[in-house]
C-alpha atoms as a PDB file:
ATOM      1  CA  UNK A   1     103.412  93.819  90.122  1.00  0.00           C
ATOM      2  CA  UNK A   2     106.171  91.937  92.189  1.00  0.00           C
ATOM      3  CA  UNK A   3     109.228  94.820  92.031  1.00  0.00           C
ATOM      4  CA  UNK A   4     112.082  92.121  92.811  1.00  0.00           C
ATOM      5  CA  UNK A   5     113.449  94.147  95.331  1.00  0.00           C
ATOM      6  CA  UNK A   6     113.136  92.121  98.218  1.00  0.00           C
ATOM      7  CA  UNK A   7     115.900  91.799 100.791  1.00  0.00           C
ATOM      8  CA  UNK A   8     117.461  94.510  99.081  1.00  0.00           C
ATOM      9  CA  UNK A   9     118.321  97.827 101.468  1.00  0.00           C
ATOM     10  CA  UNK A  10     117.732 101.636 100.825  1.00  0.00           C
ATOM     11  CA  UNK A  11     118.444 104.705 102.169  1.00  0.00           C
ATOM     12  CA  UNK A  12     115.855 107.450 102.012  1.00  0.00           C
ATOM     13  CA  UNK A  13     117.062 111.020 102.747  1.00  0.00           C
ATOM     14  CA  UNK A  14     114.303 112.815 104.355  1.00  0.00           C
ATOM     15  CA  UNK A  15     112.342 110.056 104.819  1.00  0.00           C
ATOM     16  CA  UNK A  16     109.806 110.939 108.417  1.00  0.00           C
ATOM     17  CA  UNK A  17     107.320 112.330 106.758  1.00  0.00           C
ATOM     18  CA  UNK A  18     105.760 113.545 103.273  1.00  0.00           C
ATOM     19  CA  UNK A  19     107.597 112.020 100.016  1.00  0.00           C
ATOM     20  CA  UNK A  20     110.586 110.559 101.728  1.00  0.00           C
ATOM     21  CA  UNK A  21     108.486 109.060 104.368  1.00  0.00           C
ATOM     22  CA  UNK A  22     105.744 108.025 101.559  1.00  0.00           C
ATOM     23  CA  UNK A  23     108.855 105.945  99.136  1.00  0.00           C
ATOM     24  CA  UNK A  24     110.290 104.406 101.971  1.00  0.00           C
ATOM     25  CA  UNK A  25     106.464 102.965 103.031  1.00  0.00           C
ATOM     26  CA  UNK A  26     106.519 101.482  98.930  1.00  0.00           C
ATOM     27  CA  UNK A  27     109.566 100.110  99.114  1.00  0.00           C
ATOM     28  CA  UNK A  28     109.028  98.414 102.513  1.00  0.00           C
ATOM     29  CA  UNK A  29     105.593  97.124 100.902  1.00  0.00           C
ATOM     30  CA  UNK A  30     107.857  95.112  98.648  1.00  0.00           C
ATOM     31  CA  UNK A  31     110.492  93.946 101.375  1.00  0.00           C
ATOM     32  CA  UNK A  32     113.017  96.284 101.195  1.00  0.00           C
ATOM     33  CA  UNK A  33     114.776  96.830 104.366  1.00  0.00           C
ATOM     34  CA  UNK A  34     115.031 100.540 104.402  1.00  0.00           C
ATOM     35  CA  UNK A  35     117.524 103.248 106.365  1.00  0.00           C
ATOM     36  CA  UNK A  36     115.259 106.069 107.512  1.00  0.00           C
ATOM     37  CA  UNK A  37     117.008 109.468 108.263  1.00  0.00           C
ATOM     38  CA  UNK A  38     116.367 112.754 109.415  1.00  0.00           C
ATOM     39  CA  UNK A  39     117.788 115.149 111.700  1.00  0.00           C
ATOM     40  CA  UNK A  40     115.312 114.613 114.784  1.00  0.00           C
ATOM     41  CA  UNK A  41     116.476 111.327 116.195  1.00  0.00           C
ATOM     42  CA  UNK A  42     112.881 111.076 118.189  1.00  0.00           C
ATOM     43  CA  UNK A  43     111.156 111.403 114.802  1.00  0.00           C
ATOM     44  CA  UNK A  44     113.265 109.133 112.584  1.00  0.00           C
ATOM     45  CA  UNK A  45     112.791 105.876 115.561  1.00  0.00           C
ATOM     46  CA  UNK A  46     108.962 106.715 115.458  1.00  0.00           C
ATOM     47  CA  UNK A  47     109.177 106.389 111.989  1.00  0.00           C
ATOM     48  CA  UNK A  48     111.514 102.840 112.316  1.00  0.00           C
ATOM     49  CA  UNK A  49     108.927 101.554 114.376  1.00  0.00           C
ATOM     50  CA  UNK A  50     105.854 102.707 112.394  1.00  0.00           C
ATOM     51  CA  UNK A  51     107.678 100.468 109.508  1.00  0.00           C
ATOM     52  CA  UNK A  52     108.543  97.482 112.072  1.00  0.00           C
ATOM     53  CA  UNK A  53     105.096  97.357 112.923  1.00  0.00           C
ATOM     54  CA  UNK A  54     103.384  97.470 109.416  1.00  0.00           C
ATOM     55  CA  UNK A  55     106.371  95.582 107.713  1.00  0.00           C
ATOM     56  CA  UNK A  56     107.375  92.959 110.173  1.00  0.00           C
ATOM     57  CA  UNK A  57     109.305  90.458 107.268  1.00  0.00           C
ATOM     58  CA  UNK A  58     111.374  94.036 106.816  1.00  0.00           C
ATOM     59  CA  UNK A  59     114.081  95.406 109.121  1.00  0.00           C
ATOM     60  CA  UNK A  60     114.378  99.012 108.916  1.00  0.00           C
ATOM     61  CA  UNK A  61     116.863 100.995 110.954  1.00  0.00           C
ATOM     62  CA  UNK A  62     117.594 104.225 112.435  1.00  0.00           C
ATOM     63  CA  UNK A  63     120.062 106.644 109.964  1.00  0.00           C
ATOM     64  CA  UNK A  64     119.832 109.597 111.541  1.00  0.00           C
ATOM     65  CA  UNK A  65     122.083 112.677 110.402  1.00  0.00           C
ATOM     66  CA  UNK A  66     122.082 115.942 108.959  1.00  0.00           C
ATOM     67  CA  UNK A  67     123.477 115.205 105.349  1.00  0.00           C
ATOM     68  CA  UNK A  68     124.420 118.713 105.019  1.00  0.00           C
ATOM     69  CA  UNK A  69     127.420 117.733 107.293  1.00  0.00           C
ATOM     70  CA  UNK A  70     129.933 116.096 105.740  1.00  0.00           C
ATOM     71  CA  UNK A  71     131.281 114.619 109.050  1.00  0.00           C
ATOM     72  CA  UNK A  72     128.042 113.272 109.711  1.00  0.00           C
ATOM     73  CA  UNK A  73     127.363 111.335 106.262  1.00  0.00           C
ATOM     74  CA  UNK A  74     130.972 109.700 106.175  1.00  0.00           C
ATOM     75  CA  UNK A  75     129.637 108.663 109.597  1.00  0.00           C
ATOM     76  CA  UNK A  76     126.341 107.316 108.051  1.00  0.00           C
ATOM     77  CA  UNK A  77     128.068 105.743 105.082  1.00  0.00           C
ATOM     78  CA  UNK A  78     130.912 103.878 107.324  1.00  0.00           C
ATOM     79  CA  UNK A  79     127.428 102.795 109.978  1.00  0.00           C
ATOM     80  CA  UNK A  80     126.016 101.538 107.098  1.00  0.00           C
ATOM     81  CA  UNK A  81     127.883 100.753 103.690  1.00  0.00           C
ATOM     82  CA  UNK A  82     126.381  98.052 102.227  1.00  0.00           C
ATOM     83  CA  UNK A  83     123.491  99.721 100.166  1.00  0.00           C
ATOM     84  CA  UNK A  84     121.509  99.286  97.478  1.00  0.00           C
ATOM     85  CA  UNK A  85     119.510 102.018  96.934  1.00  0.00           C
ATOM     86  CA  UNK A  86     120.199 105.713  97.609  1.00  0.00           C
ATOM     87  CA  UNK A  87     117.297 107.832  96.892  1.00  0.00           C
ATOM     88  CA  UNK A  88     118.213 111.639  97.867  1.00  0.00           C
ATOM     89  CA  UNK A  89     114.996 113.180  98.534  1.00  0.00           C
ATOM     90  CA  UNK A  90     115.543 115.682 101.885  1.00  0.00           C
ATOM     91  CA  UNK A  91     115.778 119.599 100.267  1.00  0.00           C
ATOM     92  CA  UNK A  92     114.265 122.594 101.417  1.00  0.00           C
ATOM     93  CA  UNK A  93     111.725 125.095  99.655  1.00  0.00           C
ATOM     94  CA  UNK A  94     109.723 128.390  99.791  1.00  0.00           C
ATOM     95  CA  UNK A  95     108.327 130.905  97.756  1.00  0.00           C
ATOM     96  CA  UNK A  96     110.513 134.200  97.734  1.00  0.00           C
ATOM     97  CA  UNK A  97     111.303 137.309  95.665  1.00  0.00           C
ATOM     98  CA  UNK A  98     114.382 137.604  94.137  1.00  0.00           C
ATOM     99  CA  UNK A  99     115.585 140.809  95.290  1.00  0.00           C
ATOM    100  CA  UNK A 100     114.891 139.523  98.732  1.00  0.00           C
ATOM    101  CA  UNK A 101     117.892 136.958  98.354  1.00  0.00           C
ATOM    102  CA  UNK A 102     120.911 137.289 100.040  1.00  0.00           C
ATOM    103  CA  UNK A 103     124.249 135.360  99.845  1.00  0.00           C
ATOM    104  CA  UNK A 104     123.786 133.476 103.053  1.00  0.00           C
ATOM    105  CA  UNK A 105     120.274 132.023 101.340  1.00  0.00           C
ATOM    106  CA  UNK A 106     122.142 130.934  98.387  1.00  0.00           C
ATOM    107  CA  UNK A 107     124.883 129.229  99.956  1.00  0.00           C
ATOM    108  CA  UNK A 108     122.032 127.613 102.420  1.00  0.00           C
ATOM    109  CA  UNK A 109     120.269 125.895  99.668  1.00  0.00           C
ATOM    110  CA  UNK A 110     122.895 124.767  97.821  1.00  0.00           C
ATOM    111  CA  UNK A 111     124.736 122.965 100.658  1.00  0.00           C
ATOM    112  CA  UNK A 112     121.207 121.324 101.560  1.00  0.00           C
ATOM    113  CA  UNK A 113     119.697 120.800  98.013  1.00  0.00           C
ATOM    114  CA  UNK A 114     123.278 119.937  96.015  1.00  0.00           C
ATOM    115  CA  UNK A 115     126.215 119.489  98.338  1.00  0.00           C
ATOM    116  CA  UNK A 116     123.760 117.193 100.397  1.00  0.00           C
ATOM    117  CA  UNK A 117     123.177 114.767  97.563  1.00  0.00           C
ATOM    118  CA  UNK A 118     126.256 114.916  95.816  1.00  0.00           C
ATOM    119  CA  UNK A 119     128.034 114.253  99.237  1.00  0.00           C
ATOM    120  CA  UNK A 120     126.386 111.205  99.492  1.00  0.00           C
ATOM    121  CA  UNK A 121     125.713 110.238  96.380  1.00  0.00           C
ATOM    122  CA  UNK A 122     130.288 110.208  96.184  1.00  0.00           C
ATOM    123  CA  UNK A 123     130.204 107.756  99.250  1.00  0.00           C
ATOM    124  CA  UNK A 124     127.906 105.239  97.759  1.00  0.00           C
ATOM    125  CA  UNK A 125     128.588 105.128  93.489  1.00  0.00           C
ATOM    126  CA  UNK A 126     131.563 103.608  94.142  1.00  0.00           C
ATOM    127  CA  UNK A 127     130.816 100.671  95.755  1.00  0.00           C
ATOM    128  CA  UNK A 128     127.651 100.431  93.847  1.00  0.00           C
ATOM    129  CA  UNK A 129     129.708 100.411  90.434  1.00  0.00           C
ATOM    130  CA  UNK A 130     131.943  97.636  92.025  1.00  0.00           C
ATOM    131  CA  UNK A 131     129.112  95.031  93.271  1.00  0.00           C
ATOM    132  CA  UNK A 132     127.675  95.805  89.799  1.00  0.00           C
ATOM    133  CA  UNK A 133     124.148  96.811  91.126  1.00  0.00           C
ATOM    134  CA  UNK A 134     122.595  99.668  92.531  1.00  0.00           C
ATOM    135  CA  UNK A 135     119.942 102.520  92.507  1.00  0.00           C
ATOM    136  CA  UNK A 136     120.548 106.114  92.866  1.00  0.00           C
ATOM    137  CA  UNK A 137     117.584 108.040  92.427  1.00  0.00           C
ATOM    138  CA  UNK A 138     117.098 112.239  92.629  1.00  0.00           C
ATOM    139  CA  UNK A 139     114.147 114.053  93.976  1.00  0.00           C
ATOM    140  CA  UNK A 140     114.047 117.038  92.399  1.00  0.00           C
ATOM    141  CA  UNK A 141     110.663 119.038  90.893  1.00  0.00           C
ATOM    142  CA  UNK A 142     109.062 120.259  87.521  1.00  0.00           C
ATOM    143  CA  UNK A 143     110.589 123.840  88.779  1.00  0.00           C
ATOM    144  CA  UNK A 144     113.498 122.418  87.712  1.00  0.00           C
ATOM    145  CA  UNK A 145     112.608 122.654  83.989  1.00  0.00           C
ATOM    146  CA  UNK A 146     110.025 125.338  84.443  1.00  0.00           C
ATOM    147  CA  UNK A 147     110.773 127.606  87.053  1.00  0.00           C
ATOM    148  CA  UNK A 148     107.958 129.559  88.428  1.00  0.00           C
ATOM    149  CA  UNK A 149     109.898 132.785  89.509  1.00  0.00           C
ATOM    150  CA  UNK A 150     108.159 132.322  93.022  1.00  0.00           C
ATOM    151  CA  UNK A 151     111.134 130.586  94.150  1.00  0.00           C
ATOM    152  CA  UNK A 152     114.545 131.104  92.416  1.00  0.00           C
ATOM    153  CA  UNK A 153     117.042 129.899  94.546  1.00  0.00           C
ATOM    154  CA  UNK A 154     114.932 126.395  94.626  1.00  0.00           C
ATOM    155  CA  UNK A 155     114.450 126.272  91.395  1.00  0.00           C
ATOM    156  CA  UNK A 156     118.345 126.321  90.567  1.00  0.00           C
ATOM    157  CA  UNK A 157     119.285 123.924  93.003  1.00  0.00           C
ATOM    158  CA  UNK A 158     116.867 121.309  91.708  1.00  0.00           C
ATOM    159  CA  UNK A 159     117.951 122.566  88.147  1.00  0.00           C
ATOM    160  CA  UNK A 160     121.405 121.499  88.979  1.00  0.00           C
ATOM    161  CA  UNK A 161     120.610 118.199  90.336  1.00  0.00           C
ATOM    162  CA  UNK A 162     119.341 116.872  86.797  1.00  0.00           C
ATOM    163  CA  UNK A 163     123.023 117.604  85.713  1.00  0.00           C
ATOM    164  CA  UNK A 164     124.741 116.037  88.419  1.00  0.00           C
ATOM    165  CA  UNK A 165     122.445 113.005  87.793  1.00  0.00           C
ATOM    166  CA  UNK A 166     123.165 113.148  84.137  1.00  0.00           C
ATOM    167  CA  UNK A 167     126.936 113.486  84.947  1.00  0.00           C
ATOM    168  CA  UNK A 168     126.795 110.521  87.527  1.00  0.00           C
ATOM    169  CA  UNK A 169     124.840 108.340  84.914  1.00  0.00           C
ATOM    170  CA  UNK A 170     128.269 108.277  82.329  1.00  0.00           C
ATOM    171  CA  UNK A 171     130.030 106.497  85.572  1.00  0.00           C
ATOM    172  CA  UNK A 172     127.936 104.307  85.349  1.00  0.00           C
ATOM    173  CA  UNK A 173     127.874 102.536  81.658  1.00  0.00           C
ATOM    174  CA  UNK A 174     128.608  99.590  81.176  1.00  0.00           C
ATOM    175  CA  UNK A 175     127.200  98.410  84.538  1.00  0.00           C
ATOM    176  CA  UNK A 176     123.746  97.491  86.357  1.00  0.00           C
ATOM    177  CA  UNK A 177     123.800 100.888  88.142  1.00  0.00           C
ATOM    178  CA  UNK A 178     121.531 103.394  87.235  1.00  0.00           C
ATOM    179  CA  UNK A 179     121.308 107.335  88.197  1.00  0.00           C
ATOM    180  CA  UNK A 180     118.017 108.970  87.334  1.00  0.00           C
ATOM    181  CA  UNK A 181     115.963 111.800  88.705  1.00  0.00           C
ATOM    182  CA  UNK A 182     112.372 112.022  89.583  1.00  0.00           C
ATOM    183  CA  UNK A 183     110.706 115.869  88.685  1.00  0.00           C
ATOM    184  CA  UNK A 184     107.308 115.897  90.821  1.00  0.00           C
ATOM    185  CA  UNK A 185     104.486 118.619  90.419  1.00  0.00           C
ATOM    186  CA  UNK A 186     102.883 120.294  93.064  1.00  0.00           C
ATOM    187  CA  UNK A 187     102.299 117.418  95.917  1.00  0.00           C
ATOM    188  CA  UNK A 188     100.416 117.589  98.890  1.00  0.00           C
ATOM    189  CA  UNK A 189     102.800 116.872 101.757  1.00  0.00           C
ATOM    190  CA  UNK A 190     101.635 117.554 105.337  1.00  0.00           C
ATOM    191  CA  UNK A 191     103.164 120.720 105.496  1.00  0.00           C
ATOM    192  CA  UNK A 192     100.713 121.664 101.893  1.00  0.00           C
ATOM    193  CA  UNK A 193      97.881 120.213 103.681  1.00  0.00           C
ATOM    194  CA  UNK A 194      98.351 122.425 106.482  1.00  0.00           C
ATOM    195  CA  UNK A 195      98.040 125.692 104.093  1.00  0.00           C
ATOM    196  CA  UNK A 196      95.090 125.038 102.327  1.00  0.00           C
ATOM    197  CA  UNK A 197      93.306 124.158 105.541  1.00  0.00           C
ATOM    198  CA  UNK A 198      94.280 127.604 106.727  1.00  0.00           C
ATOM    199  CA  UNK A 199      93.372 129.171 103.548  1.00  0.00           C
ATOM    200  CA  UNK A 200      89.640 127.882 103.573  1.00  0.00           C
ATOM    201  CA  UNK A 201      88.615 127.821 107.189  1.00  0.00           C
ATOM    202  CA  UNK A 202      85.358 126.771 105.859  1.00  0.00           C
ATOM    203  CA  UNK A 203      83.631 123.506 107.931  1.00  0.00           C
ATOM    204  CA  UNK A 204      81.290 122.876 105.203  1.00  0.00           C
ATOM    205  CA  UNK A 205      83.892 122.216 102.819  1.00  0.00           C
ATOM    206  CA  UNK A 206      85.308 118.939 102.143  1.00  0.00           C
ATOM    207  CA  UNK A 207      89.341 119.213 101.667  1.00  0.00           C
ATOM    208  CA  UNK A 208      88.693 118.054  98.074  1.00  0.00           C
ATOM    209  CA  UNK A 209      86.631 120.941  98.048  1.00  0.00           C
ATOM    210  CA  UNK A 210      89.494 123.397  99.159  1.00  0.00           C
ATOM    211  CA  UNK A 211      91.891 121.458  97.333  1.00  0.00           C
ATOM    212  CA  UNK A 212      89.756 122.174  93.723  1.00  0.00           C
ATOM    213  CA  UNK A 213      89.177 125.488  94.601  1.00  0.00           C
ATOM    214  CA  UNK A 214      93.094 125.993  95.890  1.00  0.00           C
ATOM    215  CA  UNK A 215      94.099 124.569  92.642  1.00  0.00           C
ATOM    216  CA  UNK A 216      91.461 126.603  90.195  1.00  0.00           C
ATOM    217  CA  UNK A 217      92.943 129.692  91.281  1.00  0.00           C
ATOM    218  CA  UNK A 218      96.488 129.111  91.886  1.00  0.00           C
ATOM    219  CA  UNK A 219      97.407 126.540  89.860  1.00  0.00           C
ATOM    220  CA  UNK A 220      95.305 126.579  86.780  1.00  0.00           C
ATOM    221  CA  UNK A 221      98.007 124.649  84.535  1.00  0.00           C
ATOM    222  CA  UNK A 222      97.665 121.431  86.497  1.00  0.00           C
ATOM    223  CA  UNK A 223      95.731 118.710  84.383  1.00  0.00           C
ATOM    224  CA  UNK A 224      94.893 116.767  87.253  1.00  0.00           C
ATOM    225  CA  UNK A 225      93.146 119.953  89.426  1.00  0.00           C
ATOM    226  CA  UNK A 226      94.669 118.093  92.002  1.00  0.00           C
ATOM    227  CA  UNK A 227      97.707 117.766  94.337  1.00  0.00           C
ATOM    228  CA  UNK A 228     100.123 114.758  93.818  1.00  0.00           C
ATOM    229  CA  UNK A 229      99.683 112.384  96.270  1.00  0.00           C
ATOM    230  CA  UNK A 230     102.874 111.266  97.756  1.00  0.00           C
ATOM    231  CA  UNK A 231     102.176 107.445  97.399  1.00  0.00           C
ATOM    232  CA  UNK A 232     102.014 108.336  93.914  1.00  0.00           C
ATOM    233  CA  UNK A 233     105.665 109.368  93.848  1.00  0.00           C
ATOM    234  CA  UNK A 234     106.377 106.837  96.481  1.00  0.00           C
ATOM    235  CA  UNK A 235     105.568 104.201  93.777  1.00  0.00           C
ATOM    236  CA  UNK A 236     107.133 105.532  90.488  1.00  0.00           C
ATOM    237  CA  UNK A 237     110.524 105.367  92.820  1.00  0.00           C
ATOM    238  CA  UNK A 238     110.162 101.665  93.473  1.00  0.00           C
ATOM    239  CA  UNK A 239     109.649 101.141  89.949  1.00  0.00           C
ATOM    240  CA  UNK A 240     112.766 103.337  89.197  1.00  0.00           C
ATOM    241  CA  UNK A 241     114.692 100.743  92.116  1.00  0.00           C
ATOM    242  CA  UNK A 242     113.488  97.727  90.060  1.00  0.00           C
ATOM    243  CA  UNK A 243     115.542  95.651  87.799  1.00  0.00           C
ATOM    244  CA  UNK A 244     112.336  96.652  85.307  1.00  0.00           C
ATOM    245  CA  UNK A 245     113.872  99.852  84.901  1.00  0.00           C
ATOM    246  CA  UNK A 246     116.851  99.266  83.942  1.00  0.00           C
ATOM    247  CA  UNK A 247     116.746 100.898  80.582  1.00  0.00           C
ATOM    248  CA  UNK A 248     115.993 104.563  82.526  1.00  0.00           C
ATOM    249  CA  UNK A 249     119.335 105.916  82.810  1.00  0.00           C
ATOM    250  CA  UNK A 250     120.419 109.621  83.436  1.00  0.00           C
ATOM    251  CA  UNK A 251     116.551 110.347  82.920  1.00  0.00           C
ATOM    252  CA  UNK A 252     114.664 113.395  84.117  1.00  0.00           C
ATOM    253  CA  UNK A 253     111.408 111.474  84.601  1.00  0.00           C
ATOM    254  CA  UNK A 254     108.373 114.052  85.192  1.00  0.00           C
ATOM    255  CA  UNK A 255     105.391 113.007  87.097  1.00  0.00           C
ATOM    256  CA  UNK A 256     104.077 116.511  86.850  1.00  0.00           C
ATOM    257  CA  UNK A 257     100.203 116.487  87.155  1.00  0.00           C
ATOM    258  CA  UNK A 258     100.328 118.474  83.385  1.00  0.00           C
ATOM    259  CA  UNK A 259     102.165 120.702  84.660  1.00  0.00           C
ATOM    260  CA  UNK A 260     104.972 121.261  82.240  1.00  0.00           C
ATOM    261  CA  UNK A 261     103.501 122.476  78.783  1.00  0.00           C
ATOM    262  CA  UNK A 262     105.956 121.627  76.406  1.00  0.00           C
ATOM    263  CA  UNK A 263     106.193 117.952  74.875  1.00  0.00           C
ATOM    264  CA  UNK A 264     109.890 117.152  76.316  1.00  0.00           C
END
C-alpha cells in the first residue's frame, strides 16, 4: 500500500537504533526524507548514511541533539523548521523497585520521557496547525495503561504522555493535523536481544528458541509468545503519518502482542 507520504519530511527522536531507527527505515521506504537524531553525532551520520545508501531518491539529514535541552531543540527546530512529521520516540527505561527511587530519578525521567516531547512537540504544532498538515505521533508503551510495578517511574511518564497527546489533539480540530500515541508491548530492540542471549548461553538453541522460552516464563500474558519486532511498529507509524489515518485523532493505539487484558 502506497502511504502518500512521499517528499514529505520527519523527524524521529531517537532514531539510531531499535524503534526510532526501525520507523525512520519505513518511512524512508516510502520517500520520506527523514531528520535522524540522537545524542552521539558519530552514530546519528552512520545512521544518515545507512539511509542515503538504501534510500538514494530520499535525503535524510543529520539532527543531532539532546532533546532534554531546551537550548538544544530551539536550535534543532530553528536548523530545521519546515516539518511534517514529528514522531517523539527517544525515552529511557528499566526495571526498579519503588522504594529504591529517589527524587533525582524522578525528575530524570520526566525531563527525558515528558519535558523532552512536550518541548518539542510546542516548537512544531504551531506551524503544523498553520500549513494545515502535519503528524505528531507519541511512543509510549502498554505500561502506560497497565503498569507492571517493575518499573514505576516509566510507567508514569509514558502514562502522562497519552494525556498530553489527548490535550494536544483539541488544538488541533478543525484542521488536517493529527496527535496520536502509539502503546507497544514488549519489543525486541538490540539492547532486549542482548539479554536474552545472556540469559540462555546455550549454542544449541536457536534465538527463537530462547526467545519462546524467555517469553513462557516471564511473560506468559503475551498472545504472540513473541517479542514485537520493531519493523512492526516501524510500520503502524507510517500508517499513523498517512493521510489514511486521518480519522485517528488523540488515540492511544495499542499494538500490544495481547498484552493488555481488558477489551479497551
Amino acid at each position: 500500500m502506497e502511504m502518500k507520504l512521499n517528499q514529505q519530511t520527519a523527524l524521529v527522536t531517537g532514531s539510531t537504533r531499535g524503534i526510532g531507527k526501525a520507523i525512520a527505515i519505513e518511512l524512508a521506504k516510502e520517500g520520506v526524507h527523514v531528520l535522524i537524531n540522537g545524542r552521539n553525532v558519530d552514530e546519528v551520520e552512520q545512521t544518515v548514511q545507512e539511509l542515503k545508501t538504501n534510500y538514494p531518491d530520499t535525503h535524510p539529514r543529520n539532527a543531532a541533539a539532546d532533546i532534554t535541552d531546551r537550548a538544544q531543540r530551539e536550535t534543532l527546530f530553528e536548523k530545521f523548521p519546515n516539518v511534517d512529521i514529528v514522531v517523539h520516540n527517544v525515552g529511557m527505561y528499566e526495571i526498579m523497585q519503588y522504594e529504591d527511587t529517589d527524587d533525582e530519578t524522578w525528575e530524570r525521567y520526566f525531563r527525558t520521557n515528558v519535558l523532552g516531547a512536550s518541548g518539542l512537540s510546542k516548537l512544531y504544532l504551531p506551524s503544523m496547525v498553520d500549513r494545515n498538515i502535519g503528524r505528531l505521533i507519541f511512543i509510549a508503551s502498554e505500561e502506560a495503561i497497565m503498569p507492571s510495578g517493575k518499573m514505576p517511574v516509566y510507567a508514569m511518564t509514558k502514562s502522562m504522555l497519552l494525556s498530553l497527546s489527548k490535550s494536544l489533539s483539541k488544538l488541533t480540530a478543525g484542521t488536517e493535523v493529527t496527535v496520536n500515541t502509539i502503546l507497544p508491548g514488549p519489543t525486541l530492540s538490540e539492547h532486549v536481544r542482548h539479554i536474552i542471549e545472556g540469559i540462555y548461553s546455550d549454542e544449541s538453541m536457536t534465538f527463537a528458541e530462547k526467545e519462546k522460552a524467555f517469553m513462557s516464563k516471564n511473560l506468559p500474558q503475551s498472545e504472540i509468545r513473541r517479542f514485537i519486532k520493531p519493523l512492526e511498529i516501524g510500520r503502524l507509524t507510517t500508517f499513523l503519518c498517512s493521510p489514511y489515518a486521518s480519522a485517528f485523532r488523540g488515540s492511544p493505539i495499542r499494538m500490544d502482542g495481547g498484552m493488555v487484558p481488558t477489551i479497551y
